[in-house]
PDB file of N, CA and C in Angstrom:
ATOM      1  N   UNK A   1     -25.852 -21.436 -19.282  1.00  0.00           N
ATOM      2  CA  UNK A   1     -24.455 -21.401 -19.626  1.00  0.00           C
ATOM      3  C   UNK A   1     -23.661 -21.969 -18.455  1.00  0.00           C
ATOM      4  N   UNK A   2     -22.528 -22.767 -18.976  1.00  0.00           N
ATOM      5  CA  UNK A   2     -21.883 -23.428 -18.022  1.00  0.00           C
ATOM      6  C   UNK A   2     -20.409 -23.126 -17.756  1.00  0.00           C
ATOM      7  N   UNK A   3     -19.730 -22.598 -16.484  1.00  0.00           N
ATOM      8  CA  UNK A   3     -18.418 -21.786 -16.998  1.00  0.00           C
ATOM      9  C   UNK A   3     -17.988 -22.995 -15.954  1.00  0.00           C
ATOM     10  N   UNK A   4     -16.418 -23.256 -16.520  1.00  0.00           N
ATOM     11  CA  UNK A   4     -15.596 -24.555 -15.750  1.00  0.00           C
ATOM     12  C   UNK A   4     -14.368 -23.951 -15.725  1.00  0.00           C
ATOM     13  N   UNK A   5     -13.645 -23.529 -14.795  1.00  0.00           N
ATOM     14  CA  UNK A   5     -12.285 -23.529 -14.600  1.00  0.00           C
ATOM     15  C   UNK A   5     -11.394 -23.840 -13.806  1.00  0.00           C
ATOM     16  N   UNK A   6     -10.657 -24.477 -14.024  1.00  0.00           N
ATOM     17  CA  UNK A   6      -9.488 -25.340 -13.172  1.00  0.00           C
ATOM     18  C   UNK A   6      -8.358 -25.180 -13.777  1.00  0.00           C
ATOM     19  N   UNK A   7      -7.400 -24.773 -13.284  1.00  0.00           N
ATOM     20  CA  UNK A   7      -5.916 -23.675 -13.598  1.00  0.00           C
ATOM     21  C   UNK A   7      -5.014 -24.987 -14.047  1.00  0.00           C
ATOM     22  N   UNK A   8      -5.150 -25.955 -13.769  1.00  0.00           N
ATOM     23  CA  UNK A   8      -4.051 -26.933 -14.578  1.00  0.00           C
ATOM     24  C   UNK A   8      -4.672 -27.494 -15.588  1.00  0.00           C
ATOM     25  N   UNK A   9      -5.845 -26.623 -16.217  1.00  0.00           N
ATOM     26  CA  UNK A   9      -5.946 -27.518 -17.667  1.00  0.00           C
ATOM     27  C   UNK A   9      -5.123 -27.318 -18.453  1.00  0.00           C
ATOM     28  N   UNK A  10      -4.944 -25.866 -18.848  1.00  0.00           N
ATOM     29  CA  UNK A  10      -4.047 -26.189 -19.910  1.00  0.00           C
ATOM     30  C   UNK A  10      -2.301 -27.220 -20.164  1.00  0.00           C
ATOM     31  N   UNK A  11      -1.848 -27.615 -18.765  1.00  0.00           N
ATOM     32  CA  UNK A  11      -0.855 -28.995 -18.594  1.00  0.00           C
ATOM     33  C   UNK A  11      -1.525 -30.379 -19.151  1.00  0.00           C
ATOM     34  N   UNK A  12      -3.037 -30.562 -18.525  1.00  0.00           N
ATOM     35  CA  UNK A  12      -3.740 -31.434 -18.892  1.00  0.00           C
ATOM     36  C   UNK A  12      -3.641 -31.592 -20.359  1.00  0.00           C
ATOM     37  N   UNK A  13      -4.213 -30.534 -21.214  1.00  0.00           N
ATOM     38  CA  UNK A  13      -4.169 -30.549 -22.247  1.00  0.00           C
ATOM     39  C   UNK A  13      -3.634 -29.681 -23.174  1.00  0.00           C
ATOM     40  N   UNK A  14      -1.973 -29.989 -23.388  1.00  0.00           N
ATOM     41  CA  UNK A  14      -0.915 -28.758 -23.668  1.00  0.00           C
ATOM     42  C   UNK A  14      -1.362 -28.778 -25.116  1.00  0.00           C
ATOM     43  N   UNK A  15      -1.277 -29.629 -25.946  1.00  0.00           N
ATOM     44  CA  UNK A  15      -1.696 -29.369 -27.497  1.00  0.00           C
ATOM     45  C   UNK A  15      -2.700 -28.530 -27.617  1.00  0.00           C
ATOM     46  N   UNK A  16      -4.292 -28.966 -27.440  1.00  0.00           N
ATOM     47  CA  UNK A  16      -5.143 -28.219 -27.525  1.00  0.00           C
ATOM     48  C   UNK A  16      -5.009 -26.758 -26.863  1.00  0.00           C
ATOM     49  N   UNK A  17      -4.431 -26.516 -25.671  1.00  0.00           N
ATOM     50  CA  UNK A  17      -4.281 -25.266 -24.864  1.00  0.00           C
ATOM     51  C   UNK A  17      -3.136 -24.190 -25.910  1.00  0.00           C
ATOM     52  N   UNK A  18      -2.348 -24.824 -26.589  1.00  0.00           N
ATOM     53  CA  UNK A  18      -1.207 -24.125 -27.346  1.00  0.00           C
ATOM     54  C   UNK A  18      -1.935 -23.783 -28.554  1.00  0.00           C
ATOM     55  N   UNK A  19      -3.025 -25.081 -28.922  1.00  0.00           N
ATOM     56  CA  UNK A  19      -3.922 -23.935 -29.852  1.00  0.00           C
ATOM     57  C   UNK A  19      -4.554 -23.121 -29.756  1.00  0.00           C
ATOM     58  N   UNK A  20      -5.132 -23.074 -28.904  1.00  0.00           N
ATOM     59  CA  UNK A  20      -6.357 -22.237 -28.995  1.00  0.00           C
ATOM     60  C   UNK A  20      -5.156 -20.368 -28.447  1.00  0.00           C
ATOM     61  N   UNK A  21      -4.505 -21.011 -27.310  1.00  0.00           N
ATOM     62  CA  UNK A  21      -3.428 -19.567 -27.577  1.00  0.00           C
ATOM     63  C   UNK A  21      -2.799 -18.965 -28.625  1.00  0.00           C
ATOM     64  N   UNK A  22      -2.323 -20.148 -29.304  1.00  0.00           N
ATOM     65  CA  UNK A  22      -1.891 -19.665 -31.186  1.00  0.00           C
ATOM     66  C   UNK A  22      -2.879 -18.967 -32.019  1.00  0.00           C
ATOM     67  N   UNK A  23      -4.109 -19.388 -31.945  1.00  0.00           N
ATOM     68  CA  UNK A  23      -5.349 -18.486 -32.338  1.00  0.00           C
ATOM     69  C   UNK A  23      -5.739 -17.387 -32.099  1.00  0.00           C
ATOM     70  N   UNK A  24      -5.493 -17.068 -30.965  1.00  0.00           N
ATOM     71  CA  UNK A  24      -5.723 -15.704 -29.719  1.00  0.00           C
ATOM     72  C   UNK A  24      -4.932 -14.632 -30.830  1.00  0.00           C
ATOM     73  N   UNK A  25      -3.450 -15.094 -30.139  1.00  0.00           N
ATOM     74  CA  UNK A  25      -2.050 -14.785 -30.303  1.00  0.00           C
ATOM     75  C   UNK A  25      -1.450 -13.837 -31.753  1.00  0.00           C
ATOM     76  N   UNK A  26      -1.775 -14.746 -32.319  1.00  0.00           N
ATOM     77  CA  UNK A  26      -1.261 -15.300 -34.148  1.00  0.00           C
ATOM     78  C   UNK A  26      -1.317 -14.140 -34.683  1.00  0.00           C
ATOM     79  N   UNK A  27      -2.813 -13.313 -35.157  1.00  0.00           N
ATOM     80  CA  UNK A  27      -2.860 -11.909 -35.802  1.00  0.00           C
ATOM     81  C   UNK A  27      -1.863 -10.893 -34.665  1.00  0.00           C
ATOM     82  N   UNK A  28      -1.707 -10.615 -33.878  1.00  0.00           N
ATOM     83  CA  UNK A  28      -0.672  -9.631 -32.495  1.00  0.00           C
ATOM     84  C   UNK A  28       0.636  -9.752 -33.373  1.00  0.00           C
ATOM     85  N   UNK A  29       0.888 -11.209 -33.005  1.00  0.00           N
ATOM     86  CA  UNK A  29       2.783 -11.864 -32.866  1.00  0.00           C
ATOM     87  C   UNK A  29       2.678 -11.237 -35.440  1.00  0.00           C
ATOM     88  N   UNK A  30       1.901 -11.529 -35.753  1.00  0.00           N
ATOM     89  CA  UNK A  30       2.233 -10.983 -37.205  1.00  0.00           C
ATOM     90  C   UNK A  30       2.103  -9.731 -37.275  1.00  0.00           C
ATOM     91  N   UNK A  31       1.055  -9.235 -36.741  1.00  0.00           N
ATOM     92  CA  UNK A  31       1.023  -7.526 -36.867  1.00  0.00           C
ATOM     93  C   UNK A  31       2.678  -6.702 -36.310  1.00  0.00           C
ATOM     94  N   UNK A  32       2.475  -7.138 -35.306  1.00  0.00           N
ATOM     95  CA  UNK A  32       3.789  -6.700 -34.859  1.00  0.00           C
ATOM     96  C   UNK A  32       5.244  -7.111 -36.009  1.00  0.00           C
ATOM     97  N   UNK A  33       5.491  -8.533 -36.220  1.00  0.00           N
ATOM     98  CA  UNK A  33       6.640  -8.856 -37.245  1.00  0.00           C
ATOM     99  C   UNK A  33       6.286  -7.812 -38.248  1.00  0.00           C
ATOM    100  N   UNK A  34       5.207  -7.668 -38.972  1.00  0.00           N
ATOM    101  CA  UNK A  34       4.901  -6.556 -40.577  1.00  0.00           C
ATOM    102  C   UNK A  34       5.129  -5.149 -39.964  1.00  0.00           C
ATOM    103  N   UNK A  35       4.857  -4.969 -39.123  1.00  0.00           N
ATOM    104  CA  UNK A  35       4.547  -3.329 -38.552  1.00  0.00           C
ATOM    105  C   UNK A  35       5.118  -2.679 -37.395  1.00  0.00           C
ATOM    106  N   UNK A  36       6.108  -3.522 -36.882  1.00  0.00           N
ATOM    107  CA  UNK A  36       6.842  -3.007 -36.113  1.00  0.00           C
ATOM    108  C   UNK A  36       5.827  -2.760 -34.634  1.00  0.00           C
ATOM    109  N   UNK A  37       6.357  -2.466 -33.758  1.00  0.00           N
ATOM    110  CA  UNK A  37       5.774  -2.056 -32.563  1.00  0.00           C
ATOM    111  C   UNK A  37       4.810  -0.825 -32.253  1.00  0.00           C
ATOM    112  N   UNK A  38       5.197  -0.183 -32.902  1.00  0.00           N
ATOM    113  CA  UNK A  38       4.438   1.357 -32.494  1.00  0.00           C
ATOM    114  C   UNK A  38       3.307   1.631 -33.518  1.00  0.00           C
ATOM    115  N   UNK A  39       3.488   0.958 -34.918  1.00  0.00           N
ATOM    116  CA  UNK A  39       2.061   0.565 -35.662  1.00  0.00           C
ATOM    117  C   UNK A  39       0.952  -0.402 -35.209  1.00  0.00           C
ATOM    118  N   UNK A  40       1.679  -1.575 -34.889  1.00  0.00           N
ATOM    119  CA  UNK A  40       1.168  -2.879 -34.489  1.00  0.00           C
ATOM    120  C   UNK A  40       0.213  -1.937 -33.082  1.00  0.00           C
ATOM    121  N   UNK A  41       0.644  -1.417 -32.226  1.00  0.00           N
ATOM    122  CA  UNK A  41      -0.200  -0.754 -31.073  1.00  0.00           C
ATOM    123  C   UNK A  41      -1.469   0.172 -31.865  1.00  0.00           C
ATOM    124  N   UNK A  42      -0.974   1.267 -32.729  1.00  0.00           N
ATOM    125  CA  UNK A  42      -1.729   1.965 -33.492  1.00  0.00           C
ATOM    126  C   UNK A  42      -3.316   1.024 -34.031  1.00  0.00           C
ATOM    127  N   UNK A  43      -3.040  -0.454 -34.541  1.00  0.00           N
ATOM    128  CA  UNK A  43      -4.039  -0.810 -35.629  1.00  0.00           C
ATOM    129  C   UNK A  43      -4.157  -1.747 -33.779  1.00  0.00           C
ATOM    130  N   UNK A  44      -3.699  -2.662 -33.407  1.00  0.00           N
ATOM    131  CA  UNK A  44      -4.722  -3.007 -32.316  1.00  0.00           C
ATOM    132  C   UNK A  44      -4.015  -2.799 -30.653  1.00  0.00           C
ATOM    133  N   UNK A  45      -4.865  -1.253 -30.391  1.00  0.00           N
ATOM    134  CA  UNK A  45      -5.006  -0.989 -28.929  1.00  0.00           C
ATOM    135  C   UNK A  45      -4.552  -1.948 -27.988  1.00  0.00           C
ATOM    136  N   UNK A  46      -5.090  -2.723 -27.718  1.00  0.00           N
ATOM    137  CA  UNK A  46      -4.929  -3.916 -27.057  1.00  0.00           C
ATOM    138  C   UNK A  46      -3.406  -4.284 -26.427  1.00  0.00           C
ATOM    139  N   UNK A  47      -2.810  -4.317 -27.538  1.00  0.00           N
ATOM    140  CA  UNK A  47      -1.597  -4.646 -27.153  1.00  0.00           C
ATOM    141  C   UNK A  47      -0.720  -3.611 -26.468  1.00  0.00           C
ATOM    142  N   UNK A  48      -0.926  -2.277 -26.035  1.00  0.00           N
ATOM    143  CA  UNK A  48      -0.451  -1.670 -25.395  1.00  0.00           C
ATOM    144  C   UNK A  48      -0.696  -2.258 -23.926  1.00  0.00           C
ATOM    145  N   UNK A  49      -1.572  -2.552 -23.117  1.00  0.00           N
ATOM    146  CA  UNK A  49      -1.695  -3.191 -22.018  1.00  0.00           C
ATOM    147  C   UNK A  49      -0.607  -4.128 -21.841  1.00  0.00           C
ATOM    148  N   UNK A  50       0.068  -4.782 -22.796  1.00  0.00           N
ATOM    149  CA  UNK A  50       1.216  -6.064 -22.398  1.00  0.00           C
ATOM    150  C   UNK A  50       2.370  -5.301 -22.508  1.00  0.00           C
ATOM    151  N   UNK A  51       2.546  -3.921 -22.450  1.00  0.00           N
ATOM    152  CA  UNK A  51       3.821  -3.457 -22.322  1.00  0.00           C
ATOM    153  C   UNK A  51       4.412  -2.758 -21.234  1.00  0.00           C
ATOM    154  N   UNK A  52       5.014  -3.607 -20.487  1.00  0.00           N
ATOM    155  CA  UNK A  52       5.601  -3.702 -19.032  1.00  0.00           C
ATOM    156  C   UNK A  52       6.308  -2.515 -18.560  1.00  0.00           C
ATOM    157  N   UNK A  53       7.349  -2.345 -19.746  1.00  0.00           N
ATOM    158  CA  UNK A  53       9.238  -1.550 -19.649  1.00  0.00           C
ATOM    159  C   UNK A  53       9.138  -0.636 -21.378  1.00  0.00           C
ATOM    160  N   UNK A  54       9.106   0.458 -21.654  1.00  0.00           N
ATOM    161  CA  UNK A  54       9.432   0.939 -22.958  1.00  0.00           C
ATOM    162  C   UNK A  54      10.436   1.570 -23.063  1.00  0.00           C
ATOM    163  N   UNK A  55      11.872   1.706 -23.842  1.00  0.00           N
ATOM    164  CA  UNK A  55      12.743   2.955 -23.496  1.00  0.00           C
ATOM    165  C   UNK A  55      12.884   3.158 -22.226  1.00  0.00           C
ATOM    166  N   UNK A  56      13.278   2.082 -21.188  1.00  0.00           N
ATOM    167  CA  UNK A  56      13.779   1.541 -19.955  1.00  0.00           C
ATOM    168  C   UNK A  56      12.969   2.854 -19.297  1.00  0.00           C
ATOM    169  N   UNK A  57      11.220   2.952 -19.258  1.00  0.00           N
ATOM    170  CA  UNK A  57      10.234   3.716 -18.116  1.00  0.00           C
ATOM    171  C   UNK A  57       9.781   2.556 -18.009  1.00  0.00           C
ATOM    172  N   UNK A  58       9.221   2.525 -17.166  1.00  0.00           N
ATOM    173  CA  UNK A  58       8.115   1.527 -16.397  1.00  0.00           C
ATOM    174  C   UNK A  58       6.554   2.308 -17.033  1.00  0.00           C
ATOM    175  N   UNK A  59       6.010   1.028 -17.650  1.00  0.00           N
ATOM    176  CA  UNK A  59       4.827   1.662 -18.715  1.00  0.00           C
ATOM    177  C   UNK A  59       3.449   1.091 -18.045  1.00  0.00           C
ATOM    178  N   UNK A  60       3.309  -0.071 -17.285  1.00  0.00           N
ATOM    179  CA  UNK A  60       2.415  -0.174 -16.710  1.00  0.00           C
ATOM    180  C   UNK A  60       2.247   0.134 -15.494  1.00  0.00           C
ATOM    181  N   UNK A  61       0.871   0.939 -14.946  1.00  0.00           N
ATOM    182  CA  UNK A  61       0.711   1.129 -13.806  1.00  0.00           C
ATOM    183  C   UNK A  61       0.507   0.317 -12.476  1.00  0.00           C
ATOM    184  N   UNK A  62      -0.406  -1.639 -13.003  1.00  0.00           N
ATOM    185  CA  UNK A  62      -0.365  -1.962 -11.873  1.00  0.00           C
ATOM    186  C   UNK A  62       1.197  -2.685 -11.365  1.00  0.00           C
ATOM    187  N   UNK A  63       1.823  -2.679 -12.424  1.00  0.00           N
ATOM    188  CA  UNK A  63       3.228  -3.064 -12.053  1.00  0.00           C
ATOM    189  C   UNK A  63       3.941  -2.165 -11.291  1.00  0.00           C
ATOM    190  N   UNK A  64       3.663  -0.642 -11.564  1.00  0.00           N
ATOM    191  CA  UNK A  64       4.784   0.134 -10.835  1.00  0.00           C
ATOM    192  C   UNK A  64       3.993   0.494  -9.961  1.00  0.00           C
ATOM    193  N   UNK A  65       2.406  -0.063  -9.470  1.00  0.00           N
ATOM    194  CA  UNK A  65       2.294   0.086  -8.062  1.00  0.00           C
ATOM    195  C   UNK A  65       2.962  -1.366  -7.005  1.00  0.00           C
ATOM    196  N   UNK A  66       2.806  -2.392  -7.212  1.00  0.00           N
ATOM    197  CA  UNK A  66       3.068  -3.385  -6.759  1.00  0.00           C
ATOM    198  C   UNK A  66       4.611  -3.044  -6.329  1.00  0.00           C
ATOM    199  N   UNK A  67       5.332  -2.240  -6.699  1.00  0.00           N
ATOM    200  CA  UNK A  67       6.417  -2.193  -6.661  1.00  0.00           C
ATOM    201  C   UNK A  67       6.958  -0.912  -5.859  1.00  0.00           C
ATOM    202  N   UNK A  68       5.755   0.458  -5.974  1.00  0.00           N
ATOM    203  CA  UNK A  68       6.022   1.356  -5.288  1.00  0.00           C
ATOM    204  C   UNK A  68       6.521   2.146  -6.012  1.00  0.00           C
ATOM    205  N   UNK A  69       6.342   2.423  -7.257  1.00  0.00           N
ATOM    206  CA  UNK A  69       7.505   3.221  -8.509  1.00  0.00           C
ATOM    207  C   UNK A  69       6.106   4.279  -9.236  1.00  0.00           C
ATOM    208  N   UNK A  70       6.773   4.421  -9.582  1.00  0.00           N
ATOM    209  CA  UNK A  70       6.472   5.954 -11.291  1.00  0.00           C
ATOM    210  C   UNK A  70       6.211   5.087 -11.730  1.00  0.00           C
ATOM    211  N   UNK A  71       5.083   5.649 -13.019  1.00  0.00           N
ATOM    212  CA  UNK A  71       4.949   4.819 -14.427  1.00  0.00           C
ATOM    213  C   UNK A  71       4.514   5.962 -15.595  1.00  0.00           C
ATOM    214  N   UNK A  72       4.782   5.693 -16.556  1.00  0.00           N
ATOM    215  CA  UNK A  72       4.301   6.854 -17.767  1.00  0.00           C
ATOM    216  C   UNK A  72       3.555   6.061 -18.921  1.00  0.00           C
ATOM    217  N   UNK A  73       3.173   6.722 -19.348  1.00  0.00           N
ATOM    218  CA  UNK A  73       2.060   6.203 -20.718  1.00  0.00           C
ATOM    219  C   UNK A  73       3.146   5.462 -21.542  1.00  0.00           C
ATOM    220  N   UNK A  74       3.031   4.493 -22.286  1.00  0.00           N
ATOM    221  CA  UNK A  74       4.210   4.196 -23.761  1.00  0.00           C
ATOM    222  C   UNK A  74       3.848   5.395 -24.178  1.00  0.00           C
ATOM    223  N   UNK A  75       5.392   5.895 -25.080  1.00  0.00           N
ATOM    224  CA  UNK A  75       5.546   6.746 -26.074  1.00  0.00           C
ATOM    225  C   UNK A  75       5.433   5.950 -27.226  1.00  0.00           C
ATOM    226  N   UNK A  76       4.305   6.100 -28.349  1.00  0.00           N
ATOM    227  CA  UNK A  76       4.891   5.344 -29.583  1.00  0.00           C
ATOM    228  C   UNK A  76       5.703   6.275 -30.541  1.00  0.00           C
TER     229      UNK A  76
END
């Protein structure tokens, strides 16, 4: 197996790079539009990790260490 990474590909190749993120992406960005936020977390876990700020707490931890702060779980 052959792993290649170099941090300006996706500039190199913005079309292909915007797809394959639209693919990733696509089921999240709809779950969320149909189901709102606090379902959309419910059916995929996952997306709790990308939530920074909820109800103005600081929700992630390595953010509110970098920073020197509190952090609390999201409330859904």
């Amino acid at each position: 197996m052959t792993h290649y990474c170099v941090a300006n590909m996706p500039g190199a190749f913005a079309r292909t790079a915007t797809q394959a993120l639209t693919n990733v992406t696509y089921r999240y960005i709809e779950s969320l539009a149909d189901h709102g936020l606090a379902e959309a977390c419910r059916l995929h876990p996952a997306l709790l990790g990308g939530i920074n700020v909820m109800n103005g707490k600081l929700t992630h931890p390595a953010v509110a260490e970098a920073h020197g702060l509190k952090w609390e779980k999201p409330e859904l």
